[in-house]
Protein backbone atom coordinates (compact mmCIF):
# COMPACT_ATOMS: atom_id res chain seq x y z
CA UNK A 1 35.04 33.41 -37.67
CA UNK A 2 32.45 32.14 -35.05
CA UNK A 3 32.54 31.61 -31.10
CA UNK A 4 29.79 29.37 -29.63
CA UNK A 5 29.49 28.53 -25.74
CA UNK A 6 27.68 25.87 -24.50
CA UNK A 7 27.49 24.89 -20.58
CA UNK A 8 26.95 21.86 -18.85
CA UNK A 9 26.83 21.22 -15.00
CA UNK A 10 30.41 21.34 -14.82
CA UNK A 11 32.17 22.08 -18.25
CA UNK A 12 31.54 24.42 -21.14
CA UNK A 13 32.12 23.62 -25.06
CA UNK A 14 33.99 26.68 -27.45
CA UNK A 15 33.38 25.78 -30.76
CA UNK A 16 35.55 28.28 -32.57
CA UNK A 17 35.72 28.27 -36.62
CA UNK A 18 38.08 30.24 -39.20
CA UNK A 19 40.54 32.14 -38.71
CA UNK A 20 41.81 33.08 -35.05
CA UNK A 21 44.15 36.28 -34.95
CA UNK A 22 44.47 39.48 -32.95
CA UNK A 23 41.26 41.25 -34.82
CA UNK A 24 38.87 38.18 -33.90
CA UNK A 25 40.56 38.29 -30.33
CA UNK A 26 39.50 41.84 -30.09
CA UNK A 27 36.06 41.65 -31.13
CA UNK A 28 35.10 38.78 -29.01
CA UNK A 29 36.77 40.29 -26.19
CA UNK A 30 34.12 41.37 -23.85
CA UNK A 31 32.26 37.75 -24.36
CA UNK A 32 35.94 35.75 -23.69
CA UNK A 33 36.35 37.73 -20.42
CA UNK A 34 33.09 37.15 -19.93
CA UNK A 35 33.06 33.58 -20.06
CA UNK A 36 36.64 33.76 -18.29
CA UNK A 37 35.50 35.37 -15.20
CA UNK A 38 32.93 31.96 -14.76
CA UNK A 39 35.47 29.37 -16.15
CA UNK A 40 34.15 25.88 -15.09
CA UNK A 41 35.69 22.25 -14.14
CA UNK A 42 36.09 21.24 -17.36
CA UNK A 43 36.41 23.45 -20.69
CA UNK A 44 36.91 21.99 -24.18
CA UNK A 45 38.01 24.06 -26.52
CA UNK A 46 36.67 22.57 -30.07
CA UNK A 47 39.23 23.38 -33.15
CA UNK A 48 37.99 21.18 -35.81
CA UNK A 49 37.14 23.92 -37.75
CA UNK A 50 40.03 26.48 -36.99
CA UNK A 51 41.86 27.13 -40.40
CA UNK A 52 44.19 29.30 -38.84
CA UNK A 53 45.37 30.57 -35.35
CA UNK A 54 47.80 32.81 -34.81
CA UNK A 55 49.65 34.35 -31.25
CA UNK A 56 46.71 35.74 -30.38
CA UNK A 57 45.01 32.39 -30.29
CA UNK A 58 47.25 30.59 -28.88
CA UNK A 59 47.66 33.56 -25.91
CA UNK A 60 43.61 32.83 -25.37
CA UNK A 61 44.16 29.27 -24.87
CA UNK A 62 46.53 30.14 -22.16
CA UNK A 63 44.48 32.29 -20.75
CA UNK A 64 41.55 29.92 -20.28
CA UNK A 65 43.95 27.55 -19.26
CA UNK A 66 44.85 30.23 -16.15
CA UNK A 67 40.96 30.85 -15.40
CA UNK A 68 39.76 27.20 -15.25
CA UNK A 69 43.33 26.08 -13.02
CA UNK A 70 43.16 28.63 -10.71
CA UNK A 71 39.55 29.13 -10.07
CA UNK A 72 39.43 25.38 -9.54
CA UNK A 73 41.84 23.13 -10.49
CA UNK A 74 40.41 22.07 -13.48
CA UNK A 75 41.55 21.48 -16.99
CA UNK A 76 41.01 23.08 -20.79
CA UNK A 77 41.26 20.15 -23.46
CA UNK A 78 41.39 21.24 -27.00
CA UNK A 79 39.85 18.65 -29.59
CA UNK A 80 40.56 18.52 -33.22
CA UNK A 81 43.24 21.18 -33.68
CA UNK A 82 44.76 21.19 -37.13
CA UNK A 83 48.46 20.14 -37.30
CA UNK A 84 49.54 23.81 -38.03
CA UNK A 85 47.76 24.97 -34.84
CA UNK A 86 48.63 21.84 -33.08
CA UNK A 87 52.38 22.74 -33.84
CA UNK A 88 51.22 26.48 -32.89
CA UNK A 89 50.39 24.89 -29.11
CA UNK A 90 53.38 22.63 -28.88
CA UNK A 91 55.93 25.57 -29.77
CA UNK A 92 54.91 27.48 -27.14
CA UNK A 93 55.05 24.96 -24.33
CA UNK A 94 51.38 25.21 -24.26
CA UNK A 95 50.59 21.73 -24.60
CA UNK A 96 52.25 21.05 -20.64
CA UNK A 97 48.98 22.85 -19.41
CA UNK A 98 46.05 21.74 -21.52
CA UNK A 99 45.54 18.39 -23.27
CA UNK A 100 45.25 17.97 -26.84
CA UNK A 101 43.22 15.05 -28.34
CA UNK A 102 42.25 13.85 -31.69
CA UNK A 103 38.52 13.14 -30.59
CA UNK A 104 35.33 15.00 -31.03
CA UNK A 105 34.55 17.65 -28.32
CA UNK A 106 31.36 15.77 -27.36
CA UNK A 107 33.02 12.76 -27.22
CA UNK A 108 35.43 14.34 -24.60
CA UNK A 109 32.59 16.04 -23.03
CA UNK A 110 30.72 12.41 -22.81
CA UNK A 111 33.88 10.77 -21.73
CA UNK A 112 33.89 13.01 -18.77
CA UNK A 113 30.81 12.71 -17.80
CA UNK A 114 30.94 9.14 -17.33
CA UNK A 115 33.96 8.99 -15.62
CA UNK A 116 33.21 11.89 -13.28
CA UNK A 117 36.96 13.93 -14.45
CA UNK A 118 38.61 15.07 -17.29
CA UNK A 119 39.28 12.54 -20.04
């Protein structure tokens, strides 16, 4: 179970890996609300490696989807979600507030960049 944050001008990367549930949730707490309070344009949310996510997962998607829309307007796309988690986002109505794509995180991150927005 590992959280990484990288930062760009105007959008951060969170490479998450293993298993997401309530114990990882709490023990990265003070550096999610951290990184919430500072929530950029743009923040891609990189799942490749996610074997498992429960609730508690899914309930910090949603809230970095609330930091980054209402501190300004911007967007959280998740990249390479399993189909378990991807089924995890799309039960919950989730996947009407963030956007879920197939691609590499950098590619989404490069995509952006060129094209000045979200992918």
């Amino acid at each position: 179970m590992k959280l990484d944050i990288e930062r760009g001008p105007n959008w951060a990367l969170i490479r998450l890996s293993g298993d997401i549930d309530s114990l990882w949730v709490k023990a990265q707490q003070e550096c999610i609300d951290e990184f919430l309070d500072d929530c950029p344009r743009l923040v891609v949310v990189d799942l490749e490696l996610v074997t498992f996510m429960d609730s508690s997962g899914i309930a910090l998607l949603a809230r970095c989807v609330k930091s980054c829309y209402n501190d300004n307007q911007g967007e959280v796309v998740v990249a390479g979600p399993n189909q378990a988690v991807r089924t995890g986002i799309k039960a919950v109505g989730l996947s009407q507030f963030l956007k879920v794509v197939d691609m590499p995180a950098e590619q989404v991150i490069r995509d952006a960049s060129t094209t000045d927005g979200v992918p």
